[in-house]
Structure formats: structure tokens, C-alpha cells
Protein backbone atom coordinates (compact mmCIF):
# COMPACT_ATOMS: atom_id res chain seq x y z
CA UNK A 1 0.00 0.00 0.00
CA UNK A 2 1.14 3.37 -0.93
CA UNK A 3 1.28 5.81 1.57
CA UNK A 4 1.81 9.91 2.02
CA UNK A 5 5.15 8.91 3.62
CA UNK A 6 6.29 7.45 0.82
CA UNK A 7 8.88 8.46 -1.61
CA UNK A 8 7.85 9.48 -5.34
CA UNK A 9 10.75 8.58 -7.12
CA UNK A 10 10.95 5.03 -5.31
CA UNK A 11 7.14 4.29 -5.86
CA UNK A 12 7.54 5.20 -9.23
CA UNK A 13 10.71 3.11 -9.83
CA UNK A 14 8.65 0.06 -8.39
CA UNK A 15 5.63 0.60 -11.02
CA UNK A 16 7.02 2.66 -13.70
CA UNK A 17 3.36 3.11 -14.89
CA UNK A 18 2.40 5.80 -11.83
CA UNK A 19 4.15 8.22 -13.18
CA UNK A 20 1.08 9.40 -15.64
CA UNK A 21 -1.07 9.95 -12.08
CA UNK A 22 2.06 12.00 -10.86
CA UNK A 23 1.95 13.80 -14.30
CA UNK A 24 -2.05 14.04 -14.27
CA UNK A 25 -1.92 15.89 -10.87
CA UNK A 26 1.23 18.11 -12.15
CA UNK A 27 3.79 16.48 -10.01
CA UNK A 28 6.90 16.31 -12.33
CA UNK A 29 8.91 12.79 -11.29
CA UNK A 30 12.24 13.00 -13.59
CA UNK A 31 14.17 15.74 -14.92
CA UNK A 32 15.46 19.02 -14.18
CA UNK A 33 12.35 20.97 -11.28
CA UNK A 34 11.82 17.04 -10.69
CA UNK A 35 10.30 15.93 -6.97
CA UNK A 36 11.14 12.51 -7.17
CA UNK A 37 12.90 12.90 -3.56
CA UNK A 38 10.09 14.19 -2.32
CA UNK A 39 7.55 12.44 -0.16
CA UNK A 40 3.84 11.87 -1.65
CA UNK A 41 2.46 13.84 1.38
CA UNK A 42 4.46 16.97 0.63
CA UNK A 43 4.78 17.20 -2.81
CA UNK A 44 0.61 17.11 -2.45
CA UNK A 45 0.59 19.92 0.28
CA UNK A 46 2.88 22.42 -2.32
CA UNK A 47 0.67 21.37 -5.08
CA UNK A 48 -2.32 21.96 -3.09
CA UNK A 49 -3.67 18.19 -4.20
CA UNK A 50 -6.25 16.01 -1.82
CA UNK A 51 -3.94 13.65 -0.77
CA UNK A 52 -6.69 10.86 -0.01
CA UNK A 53 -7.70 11.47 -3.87
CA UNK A 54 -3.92 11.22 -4.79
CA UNK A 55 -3.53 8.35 -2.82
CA UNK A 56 -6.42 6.40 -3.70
CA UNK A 57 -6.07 6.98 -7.62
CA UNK A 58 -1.92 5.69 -7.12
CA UNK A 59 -3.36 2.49 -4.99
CA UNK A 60 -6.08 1.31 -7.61
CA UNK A 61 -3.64 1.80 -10.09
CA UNK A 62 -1.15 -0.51 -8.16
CA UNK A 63 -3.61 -2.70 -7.49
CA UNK A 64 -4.89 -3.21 -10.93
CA UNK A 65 -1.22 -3.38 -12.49
């Protein structure tokens, strides 16, 4: 289960096929302005995302993978 503690770039490098929700929700994973050292929680709270929504969307996906 993915959780706000989590990091983005090491959920991401576990199922390669998050990164569209990261994209979808404007959270940038690789490359140069990049927050894949960021935790889920945080990067939500600077993006001003619902982090329940966030997290639910990234564990169906997970699930469903």
C-alpha cells in the first residue's frame, strides 16, 4: 500500500506506470524541477492536491497493475 510517507521517485521506480497519475496531478517525477525525492504527502501539500484522492487513484492503479 502506498502511503503519504512514501517516496515518489521510489514508488515510481517500483511501477514505472504511476508516473502518468504524478503527471495528471502536475507532479513532475524526472528531470530538471523534478520531486522525485520528495515524499507523496508533501509534494501534495505544495501542489495543493487532496492527498486521499492522490492516494487512492496511485493504490487502484497498483492494485490493478
Amino acid at each position: 500500500m502506498i502511503t503519504k510517507d512514501d517516496n515518489i521517485g521510489e514508488v515510481v521506480m517500483d511501477n514505472p506506470d504511476l508516473e502518468k497519475i504524478f503527471k495528471n496531478y502536475n507532479i513532475k517525477v524526472f528531470g530538471w524541477g523534478s520531486m522525485s525525492n520528495y515524499r507523496i504527502g508533501d509534494a501534495a501539500r505544495i501542489k495543493d492536491i487532496d492527498i486521499e484522492e492522490l492516494l487512492d487513484e496511485l493504490n487502484s492503479f497498483s492494485k490493478a497493475s
